[in-house]
PDB file of N, CA and C in Angstrom:
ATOM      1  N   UNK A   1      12.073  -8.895  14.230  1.00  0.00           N
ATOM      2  CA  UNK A   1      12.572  -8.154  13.082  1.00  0.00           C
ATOM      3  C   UNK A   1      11.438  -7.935  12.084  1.00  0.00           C
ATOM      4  N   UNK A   2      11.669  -6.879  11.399  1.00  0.00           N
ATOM      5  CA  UNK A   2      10.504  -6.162  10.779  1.00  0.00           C
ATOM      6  C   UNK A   2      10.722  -7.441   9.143  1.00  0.00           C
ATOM      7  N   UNK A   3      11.144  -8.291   9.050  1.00  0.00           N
ATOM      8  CA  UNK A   3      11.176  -9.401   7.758  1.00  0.00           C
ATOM      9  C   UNK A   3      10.933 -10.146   8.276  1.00  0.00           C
ATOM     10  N   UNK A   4      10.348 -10.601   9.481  1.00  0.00           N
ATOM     11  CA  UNK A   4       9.517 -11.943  10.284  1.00  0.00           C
ATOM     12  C   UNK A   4       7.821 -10.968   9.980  1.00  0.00           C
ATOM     13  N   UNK A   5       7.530  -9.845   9.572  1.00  0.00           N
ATOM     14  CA  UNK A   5       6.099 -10.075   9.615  1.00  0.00           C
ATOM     15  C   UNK A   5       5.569  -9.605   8.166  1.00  0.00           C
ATOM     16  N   UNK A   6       4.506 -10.804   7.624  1.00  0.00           N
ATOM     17  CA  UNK A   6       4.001 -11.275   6.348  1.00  0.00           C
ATOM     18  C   UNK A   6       3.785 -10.325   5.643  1.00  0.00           C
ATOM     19  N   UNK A   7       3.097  -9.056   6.898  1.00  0.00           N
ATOM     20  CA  UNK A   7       2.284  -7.923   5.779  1.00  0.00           C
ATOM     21  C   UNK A   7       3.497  -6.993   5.255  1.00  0.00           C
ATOM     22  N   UNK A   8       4.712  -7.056   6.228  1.00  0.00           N
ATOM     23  CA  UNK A   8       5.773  -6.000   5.293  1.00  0.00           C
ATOM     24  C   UNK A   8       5.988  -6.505   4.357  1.00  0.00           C
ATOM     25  N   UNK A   9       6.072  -8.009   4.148  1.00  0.00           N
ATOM     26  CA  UNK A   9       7.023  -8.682   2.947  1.00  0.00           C
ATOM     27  C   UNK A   9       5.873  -8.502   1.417  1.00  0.00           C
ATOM     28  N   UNK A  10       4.431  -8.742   2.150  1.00  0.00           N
ATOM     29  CA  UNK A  10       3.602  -8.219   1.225  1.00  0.00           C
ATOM     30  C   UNK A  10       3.680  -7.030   0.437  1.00  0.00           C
ATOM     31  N   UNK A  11       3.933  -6.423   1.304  1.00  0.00           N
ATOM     32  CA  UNK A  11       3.726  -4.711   0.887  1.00  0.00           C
ATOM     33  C   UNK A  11       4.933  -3.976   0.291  1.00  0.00           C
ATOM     34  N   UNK A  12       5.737  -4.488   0.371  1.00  0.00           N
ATOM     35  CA  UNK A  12       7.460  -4.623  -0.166  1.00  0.00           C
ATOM     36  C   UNK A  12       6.881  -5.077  -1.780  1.00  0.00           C
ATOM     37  N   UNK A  13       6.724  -6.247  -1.589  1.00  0.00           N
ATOM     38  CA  UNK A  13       6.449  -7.212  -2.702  1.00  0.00           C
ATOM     39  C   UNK A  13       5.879  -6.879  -3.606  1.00  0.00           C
ATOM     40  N   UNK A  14       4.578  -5.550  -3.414  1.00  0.00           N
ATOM     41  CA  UNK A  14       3.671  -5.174  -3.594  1.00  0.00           C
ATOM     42  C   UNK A  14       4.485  -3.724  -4.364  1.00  0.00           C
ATOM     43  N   UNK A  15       5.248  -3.073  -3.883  1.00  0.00           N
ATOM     44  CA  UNK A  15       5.999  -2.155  -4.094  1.00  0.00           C
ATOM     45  C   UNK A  15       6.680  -2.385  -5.267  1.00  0.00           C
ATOM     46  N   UNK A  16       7.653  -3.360  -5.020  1.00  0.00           N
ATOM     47  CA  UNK A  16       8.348  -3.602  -6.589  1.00  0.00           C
ATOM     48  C   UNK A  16       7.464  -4.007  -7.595  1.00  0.00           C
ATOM     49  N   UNK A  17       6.241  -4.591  -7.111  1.00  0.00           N
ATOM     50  CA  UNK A  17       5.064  -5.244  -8.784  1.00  0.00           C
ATOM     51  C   UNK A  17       4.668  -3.657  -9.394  1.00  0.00           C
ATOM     52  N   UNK A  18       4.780  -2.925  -8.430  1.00  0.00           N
ATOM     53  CA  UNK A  18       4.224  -1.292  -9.169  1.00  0.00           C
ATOM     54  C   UNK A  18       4.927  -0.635  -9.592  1.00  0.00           C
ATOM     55  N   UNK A  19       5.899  -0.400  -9.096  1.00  0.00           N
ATOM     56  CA  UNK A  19       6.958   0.684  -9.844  1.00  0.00           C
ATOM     57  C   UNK A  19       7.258   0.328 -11.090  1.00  0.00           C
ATOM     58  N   UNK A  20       7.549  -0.838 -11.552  1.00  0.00           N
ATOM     59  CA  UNK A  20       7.424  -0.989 -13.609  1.00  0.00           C
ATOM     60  C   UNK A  20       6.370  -0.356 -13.855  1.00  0.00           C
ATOM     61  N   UNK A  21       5.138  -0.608 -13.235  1.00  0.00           N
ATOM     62  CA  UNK A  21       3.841  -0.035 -13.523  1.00  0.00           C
ATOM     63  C   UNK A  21       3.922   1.452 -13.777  1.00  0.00           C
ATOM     64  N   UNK A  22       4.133   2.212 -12.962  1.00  0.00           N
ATOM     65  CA  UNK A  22       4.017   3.462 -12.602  1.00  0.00           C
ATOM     66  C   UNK A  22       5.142   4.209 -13.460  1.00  0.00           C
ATOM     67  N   UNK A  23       6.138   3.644 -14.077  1.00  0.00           N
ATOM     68  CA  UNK A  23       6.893   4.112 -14.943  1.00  0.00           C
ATOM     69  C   UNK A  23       6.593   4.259 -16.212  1.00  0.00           C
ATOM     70  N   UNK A  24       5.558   3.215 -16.681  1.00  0.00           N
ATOM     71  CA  UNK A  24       4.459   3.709 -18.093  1.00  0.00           C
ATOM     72  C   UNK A  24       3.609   4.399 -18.039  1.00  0.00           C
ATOM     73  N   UNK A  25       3.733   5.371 -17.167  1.00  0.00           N
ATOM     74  CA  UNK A  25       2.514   6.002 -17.002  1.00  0.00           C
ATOM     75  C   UNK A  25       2.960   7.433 -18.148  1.00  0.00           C
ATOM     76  N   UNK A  26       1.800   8.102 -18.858  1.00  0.00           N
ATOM     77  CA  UNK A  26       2.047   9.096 -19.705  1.00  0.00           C
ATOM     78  C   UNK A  26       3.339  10.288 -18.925  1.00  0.00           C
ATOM     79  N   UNK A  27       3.946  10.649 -19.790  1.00  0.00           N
ATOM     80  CA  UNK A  27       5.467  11.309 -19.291  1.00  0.00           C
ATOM     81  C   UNK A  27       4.468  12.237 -18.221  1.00  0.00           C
ATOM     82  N   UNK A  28       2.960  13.309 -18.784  1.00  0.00           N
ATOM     83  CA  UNK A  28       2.658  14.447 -17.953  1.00  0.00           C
ATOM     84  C   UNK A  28       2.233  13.349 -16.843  1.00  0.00           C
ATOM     85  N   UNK A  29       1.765  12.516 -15.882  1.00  0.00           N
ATOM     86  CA  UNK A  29       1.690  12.187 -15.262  1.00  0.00           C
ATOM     87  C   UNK A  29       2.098  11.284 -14.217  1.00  0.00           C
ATOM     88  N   UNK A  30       3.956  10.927 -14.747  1.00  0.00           N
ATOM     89  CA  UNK A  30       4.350  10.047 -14.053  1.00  0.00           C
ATOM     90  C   UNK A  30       4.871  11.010 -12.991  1.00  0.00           C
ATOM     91  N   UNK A  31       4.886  11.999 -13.094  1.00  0.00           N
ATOM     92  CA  UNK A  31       5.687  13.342 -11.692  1.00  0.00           C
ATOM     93  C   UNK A  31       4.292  13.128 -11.080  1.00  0.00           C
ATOM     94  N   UNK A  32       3.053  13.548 -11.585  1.00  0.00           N
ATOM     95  CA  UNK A  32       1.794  13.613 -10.608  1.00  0.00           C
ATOM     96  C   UNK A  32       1.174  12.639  -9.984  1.00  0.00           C
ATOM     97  N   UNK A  33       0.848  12.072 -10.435  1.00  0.00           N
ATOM     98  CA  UNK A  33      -0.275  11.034 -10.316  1.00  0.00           C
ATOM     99  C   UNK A  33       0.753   9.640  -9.955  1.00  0.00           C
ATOM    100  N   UNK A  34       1.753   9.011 -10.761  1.00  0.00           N
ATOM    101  CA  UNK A  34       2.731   7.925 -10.355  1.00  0.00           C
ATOM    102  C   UNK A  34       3.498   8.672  -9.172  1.00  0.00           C
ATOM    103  N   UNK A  35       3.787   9.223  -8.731  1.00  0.00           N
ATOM    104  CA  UNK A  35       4.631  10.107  -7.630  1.00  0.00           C
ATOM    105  C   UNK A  35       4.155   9.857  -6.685  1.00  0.00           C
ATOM    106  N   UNK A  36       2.817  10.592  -6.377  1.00  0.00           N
ATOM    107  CA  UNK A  36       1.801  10.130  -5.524  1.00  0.00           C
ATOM    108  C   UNK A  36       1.000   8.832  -5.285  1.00  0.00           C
ATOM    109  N   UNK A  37       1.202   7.971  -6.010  1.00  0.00           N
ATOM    110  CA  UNK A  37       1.393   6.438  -6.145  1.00  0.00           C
ATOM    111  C   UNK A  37       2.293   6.032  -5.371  1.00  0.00           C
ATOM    112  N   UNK A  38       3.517   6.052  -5.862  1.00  0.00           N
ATOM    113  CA  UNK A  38       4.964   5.661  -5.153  1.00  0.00           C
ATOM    114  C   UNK A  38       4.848   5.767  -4.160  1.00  0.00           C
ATOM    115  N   UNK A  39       4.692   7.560  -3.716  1.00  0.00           N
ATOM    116  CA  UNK A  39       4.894   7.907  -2.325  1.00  0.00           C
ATOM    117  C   UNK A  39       3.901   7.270  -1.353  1.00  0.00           C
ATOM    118  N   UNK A  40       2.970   7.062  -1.628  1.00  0.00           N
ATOM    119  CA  UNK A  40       1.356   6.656  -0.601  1.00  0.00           C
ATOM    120  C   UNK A  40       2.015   5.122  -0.160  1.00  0.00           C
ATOM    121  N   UNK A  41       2.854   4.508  -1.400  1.00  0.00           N
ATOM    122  CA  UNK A  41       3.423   3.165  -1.188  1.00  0.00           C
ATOM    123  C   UNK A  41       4.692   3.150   0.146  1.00  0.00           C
ATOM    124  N   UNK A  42       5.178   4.206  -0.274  1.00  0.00           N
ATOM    125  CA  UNK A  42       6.278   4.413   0.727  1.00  0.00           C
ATOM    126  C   UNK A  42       5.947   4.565   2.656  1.00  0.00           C
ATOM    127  N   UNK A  43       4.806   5.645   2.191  1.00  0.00           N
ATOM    128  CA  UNK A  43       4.272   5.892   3.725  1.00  0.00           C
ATOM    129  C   UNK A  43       3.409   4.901   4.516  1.00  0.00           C
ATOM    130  N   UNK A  44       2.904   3.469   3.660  1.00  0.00           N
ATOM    131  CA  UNK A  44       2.413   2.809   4.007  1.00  0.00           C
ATOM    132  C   UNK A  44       3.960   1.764   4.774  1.00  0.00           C
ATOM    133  N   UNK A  45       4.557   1.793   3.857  1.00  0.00           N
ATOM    134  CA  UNK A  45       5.679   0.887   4.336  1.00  0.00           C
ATOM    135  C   UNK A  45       6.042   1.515   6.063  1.00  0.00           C
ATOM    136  N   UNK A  46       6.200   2.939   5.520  1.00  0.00           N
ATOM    137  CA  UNK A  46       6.693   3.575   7.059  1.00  0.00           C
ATOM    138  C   UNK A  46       5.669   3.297   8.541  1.00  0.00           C
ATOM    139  N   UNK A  47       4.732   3.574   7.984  1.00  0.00           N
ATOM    140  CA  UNK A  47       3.504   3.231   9.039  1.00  0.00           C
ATOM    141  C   UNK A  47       3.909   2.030   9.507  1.00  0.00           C
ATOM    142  N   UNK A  48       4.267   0.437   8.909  1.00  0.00           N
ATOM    143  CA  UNK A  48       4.254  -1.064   9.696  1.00  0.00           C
ATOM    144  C   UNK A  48       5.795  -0.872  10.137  1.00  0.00           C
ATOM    145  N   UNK A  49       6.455  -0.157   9.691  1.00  0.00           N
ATOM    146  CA  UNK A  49       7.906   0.018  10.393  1.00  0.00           C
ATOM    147  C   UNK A  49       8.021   0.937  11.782  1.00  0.00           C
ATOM    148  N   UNK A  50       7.156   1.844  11.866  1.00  0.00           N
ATOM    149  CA  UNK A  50       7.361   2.767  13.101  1.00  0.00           C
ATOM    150  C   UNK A  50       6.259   1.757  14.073  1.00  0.00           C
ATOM    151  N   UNK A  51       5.177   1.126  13.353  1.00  0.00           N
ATOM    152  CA  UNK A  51       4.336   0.594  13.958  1.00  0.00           C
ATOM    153  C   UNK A  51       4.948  -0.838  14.708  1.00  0.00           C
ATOM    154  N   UNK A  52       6.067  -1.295  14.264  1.00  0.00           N
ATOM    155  CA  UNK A  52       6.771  -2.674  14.474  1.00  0.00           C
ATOM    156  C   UNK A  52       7.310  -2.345  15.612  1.00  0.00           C
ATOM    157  N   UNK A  53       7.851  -0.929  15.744  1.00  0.00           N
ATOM    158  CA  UNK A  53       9.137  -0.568  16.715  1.00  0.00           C
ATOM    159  C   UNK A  53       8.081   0.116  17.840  1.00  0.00           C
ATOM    160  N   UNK A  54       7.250   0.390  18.119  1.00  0.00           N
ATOM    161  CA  UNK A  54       6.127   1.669  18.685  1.00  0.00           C
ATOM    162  C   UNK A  54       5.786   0.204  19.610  1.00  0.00           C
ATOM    163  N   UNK A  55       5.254   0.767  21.017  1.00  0.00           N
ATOM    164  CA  UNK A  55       4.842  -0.169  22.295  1.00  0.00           C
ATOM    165  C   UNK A  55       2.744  -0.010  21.742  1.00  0.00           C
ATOM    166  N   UNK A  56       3.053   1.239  21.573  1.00  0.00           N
ATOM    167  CA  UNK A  56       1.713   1.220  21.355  1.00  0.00           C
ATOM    168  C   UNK A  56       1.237   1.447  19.758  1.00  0.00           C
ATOM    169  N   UNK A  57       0.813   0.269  19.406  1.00  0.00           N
ATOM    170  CA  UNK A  57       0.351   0.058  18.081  1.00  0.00           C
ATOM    171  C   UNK A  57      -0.704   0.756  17.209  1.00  0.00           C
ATOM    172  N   UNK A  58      -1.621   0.616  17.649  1.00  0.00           N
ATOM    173  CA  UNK A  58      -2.683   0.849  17.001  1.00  0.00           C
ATOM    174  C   UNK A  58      -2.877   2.029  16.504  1.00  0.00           C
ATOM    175  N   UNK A  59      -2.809   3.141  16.757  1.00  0.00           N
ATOM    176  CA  UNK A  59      -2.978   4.341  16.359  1.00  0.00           C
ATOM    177  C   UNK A  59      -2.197   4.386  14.757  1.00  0.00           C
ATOM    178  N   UNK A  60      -0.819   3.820  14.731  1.00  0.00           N
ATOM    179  CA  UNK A  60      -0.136   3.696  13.960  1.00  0.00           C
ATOM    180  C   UNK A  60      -0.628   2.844  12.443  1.00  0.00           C
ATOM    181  N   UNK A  61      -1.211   1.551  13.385  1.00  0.00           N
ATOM    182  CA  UNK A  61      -1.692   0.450  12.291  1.00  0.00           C
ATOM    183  C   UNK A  61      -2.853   1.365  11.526  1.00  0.00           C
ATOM    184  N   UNK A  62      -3.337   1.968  12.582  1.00  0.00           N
ATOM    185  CA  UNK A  62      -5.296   3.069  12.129  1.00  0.00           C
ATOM    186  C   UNK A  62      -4.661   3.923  10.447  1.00  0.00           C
ATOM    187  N   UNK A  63      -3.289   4.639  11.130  1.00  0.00           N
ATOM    188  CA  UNK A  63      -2.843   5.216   9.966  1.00  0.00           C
ATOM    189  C   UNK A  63      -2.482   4.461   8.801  1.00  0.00           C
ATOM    190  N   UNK A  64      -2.019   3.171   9.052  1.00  0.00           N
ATOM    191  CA  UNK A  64      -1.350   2.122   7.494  1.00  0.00           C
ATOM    192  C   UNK A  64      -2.790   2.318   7.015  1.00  0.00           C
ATOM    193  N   UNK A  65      -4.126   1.507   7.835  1.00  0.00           N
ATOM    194  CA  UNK A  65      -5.010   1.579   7.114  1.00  0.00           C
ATOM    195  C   UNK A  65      -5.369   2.447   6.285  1.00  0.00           C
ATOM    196  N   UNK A  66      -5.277   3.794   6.735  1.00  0.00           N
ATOM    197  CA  UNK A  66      -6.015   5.138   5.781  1.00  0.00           C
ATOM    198  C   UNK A  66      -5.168   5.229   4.611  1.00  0.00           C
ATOM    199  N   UNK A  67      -3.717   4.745   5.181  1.00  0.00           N
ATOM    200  CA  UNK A  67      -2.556   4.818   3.329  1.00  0.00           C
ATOM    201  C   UNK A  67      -2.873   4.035   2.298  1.00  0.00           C
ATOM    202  N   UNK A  68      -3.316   2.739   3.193  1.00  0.00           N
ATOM    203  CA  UNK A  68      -4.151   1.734   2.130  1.00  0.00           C
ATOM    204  C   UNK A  68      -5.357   2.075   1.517  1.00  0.00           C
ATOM    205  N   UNK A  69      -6.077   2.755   1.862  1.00  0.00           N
ATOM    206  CA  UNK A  69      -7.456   2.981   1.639  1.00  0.00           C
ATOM    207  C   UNK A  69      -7.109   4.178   0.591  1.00  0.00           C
ATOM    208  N   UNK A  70      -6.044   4.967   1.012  1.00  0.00           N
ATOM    209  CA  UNK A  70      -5.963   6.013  -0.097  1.00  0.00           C
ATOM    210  C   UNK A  70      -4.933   5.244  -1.551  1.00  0.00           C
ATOM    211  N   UNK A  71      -3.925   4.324  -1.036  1.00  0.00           N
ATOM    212  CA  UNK A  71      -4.059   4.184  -2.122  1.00  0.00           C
ATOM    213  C   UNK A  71      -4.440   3.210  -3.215  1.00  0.00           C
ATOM    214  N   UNK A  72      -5.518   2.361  -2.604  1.00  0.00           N
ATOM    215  CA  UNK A  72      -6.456   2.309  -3.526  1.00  0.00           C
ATOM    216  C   UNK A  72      -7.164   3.227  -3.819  1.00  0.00           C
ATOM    217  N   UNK A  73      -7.443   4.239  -3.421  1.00  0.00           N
ATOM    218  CA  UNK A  73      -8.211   4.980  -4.532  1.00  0.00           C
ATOM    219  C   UNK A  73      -7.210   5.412  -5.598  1.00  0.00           C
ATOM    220  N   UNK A  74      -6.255   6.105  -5.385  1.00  0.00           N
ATOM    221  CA  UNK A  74      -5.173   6.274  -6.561  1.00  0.00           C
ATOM    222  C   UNK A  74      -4.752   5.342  -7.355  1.00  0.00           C
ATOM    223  N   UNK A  75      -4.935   4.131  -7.474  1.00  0.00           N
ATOM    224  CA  UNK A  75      -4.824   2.943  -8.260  1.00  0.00           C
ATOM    225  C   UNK A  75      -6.216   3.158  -9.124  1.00  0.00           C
ATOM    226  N   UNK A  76      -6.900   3.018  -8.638  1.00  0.00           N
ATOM    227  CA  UNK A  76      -8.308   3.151  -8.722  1.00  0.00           C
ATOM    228  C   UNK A  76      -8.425   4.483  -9.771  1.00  0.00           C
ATOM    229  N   UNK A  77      -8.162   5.466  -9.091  1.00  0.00           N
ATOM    230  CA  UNK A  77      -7.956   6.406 -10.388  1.00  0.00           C
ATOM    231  C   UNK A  77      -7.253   6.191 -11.675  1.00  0.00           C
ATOM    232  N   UNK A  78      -5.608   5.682 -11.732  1.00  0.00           N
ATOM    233  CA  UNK A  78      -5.115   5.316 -12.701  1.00  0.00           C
ATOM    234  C   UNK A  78      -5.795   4.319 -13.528  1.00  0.00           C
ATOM    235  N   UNK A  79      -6.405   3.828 -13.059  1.00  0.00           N
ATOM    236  CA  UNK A  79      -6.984   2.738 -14.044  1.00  0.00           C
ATOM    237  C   UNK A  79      -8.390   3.156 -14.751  1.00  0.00           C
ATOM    238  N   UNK A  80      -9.113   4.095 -14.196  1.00  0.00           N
ATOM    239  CA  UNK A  80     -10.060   4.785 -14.456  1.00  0.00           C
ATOM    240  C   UNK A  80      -9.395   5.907 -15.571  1.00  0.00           C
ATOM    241  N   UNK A  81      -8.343   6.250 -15.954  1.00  0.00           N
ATOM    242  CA  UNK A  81      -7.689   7.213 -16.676  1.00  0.00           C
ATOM    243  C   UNK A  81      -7.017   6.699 -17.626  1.00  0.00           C
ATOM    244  N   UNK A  82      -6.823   5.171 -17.626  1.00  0.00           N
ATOM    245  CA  UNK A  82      -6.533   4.738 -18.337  1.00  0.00           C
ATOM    246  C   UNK A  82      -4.958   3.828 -18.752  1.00  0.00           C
ATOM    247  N   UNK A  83      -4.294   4.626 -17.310  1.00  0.00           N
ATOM    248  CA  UNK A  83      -2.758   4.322 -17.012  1.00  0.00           C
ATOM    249  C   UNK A  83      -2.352   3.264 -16.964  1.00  0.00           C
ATOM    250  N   UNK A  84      -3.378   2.268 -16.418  1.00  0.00           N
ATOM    251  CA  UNK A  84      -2.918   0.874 -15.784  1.00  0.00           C
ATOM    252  C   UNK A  84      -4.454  -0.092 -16.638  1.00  0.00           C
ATOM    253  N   UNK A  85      -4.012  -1.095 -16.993  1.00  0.00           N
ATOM    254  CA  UNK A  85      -4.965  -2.050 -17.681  1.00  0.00           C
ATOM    255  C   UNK A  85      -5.956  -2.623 -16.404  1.00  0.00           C
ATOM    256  N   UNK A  86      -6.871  -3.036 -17.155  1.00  0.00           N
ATOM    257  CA  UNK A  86      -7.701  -3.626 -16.194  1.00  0.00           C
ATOM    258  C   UNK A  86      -7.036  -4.754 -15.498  1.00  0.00           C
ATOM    259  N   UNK A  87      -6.269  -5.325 -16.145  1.00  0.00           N
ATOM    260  CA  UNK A  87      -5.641  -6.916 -16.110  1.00  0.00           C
ATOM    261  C   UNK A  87      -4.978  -6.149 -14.771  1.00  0.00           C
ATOM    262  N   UNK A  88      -4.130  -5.367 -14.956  1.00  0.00           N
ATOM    263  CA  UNK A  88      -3.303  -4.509 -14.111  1.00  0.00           C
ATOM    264  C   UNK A  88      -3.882  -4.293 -12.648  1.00  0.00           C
ATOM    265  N   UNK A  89      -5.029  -3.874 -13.084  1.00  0.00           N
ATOM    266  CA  UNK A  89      -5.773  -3.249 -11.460  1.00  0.00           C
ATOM    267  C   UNK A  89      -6.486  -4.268 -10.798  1.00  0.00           C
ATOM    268  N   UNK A  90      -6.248  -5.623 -11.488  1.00  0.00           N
ATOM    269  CA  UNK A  90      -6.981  -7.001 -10.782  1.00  0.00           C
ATOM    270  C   UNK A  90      -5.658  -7.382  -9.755  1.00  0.00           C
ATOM    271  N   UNK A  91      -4.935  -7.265 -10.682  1.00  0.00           N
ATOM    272  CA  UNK A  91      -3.486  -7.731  -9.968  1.00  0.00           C
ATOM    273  C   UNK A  91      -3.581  -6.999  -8.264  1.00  0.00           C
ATOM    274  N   UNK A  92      -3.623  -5.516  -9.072  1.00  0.00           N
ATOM    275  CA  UNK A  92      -3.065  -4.280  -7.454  1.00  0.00           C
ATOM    276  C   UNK A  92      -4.001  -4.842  -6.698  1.00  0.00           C
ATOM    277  N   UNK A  93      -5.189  -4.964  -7.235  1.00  0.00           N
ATOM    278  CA  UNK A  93      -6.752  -4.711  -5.945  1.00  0.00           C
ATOM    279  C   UNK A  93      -6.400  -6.580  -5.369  1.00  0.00           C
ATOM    280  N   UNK A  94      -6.335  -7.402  -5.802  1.00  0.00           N
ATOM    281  CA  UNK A  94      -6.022  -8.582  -5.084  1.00  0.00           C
ATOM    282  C   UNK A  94      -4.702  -8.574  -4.349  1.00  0.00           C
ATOM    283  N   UNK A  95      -3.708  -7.657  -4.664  1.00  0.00           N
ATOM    284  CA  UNK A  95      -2.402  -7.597  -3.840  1.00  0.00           C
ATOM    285  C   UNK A  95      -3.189  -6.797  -2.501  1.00  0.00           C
ATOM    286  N   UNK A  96      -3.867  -5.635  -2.388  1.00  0.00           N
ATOM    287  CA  UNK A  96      -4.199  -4.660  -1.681  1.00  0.00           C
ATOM    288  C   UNK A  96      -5.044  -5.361  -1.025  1.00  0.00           C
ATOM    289  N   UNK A  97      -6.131  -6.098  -1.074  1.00  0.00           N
ATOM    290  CA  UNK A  97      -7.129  -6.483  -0.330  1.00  0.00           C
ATOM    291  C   UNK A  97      -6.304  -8.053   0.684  1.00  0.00           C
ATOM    292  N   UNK A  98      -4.658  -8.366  -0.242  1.00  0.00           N
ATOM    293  CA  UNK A  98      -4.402  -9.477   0.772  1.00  0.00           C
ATOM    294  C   UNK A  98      -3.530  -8.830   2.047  1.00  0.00           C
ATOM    295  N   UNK A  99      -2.985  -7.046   1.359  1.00  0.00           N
ATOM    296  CA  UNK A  99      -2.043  -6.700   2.732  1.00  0.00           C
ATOM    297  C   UNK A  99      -3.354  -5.997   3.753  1.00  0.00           C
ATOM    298  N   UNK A 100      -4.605  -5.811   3.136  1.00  0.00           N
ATOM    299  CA  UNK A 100      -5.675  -5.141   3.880  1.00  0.00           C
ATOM    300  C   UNK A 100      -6.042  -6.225   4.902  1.00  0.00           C
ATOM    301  N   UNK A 101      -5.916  -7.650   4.445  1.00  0.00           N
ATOM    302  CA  UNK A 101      -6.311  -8.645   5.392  1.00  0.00           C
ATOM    303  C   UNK A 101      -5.334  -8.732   6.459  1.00  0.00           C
ATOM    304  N   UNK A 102      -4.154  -8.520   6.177  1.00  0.00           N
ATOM    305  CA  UNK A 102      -2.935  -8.961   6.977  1.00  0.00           C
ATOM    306  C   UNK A 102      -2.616  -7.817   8.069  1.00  0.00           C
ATOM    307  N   UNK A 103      -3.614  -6.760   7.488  1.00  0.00           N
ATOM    308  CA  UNK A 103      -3.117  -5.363   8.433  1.00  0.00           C
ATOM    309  C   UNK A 103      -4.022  -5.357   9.353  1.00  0.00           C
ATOM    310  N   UNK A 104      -5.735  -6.042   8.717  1.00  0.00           N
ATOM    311  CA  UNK A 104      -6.763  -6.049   9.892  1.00  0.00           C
ATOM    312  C   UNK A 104      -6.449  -6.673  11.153  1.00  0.00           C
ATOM    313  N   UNK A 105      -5.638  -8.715  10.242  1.00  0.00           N
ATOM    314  CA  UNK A 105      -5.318  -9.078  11.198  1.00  0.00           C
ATOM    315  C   UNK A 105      -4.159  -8.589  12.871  1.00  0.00           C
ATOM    316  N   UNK A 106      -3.522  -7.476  12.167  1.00  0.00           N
ATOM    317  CA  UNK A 106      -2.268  -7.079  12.814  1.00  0.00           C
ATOM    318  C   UNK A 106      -2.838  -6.101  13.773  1.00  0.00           C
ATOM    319  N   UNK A 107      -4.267  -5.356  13.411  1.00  0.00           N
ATOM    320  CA  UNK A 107      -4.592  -4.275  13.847  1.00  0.00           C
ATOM    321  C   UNK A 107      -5.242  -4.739  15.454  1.00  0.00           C
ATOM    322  N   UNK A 108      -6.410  -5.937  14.930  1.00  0.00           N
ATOM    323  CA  UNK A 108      -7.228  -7.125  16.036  1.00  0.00           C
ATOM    324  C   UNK A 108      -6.779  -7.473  16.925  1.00  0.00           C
ATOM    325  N   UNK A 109      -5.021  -7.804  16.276  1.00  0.00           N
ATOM    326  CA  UNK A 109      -4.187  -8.638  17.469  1.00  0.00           C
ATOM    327  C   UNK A 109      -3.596  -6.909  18.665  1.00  0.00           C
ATOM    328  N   UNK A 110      -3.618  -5.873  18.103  1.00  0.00           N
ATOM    329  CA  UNK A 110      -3.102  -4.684  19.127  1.00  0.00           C
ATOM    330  C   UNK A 110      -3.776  -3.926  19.463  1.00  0.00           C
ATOM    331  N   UNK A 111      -5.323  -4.407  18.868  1.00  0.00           N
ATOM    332  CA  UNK A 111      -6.343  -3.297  19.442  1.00  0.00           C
ATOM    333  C   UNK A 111      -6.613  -3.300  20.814  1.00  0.00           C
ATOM    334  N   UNK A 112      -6.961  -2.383  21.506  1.00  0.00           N
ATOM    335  CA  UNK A 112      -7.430  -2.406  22.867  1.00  0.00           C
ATOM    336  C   UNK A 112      -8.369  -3.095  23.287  1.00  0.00           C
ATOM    337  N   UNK A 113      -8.775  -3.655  24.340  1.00  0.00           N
ATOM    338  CA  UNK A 113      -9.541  -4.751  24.660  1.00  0.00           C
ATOM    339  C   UNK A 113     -11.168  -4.205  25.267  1.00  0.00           C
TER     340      UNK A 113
END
């Protein structure tokens, strides 16, 4: 079951710490910029869910990675703009770099040999 593995519960976990976040964001940018936040959060979730159920993994996990990678940069931007405190983007980037560990590990264990 897709709540026996660490990195969904991470990335779940990870999901609800942002959305308060992403709701202070200036009114013109919570449609743009928090939207595309949310959503990058969402498609990452989808990636370890199709990837949980899928025989063949990896291609799938390749994609969580690139959602992760993008959205740190969109974190990365908000905080560069001013949206999210620094205090804030220590939080995301140590949440992100522990589901980045958990996804490498997930990726190692289905990569091809």
């Amino acid at each position: 079951m897709i709540d026996d593995l660490i990195v969904y519960q991470k990335t779940y976990d990870f999901m609800l710490w942002l959305h308060p976040v992403v709701n202070k964001f200036p009114k013109s940018q919570r449609f743009v910029l928090g939207q595309r936040i949310e959503n990058k959060t969402l498609d990452l979730i989808h990636s370890m869910l199709s990837a949980n159920i899928e025989r063949e993994k990896s291609v799938l996990l390749k994609q969580a990675s690139v959602e992760l990678d993008e959205l740190r940069m969109l974190i990365r931007l908000a905080k560069d703009l001013h949206f999210v405190s620094v205090k804030q983007y220590g939080v995301a980037a140590e949440k992100m770099n522990e589901i980045g560990k958990l996804l490498f590990s997930w990726m190692k264990k289905f990569s091809p040999k």
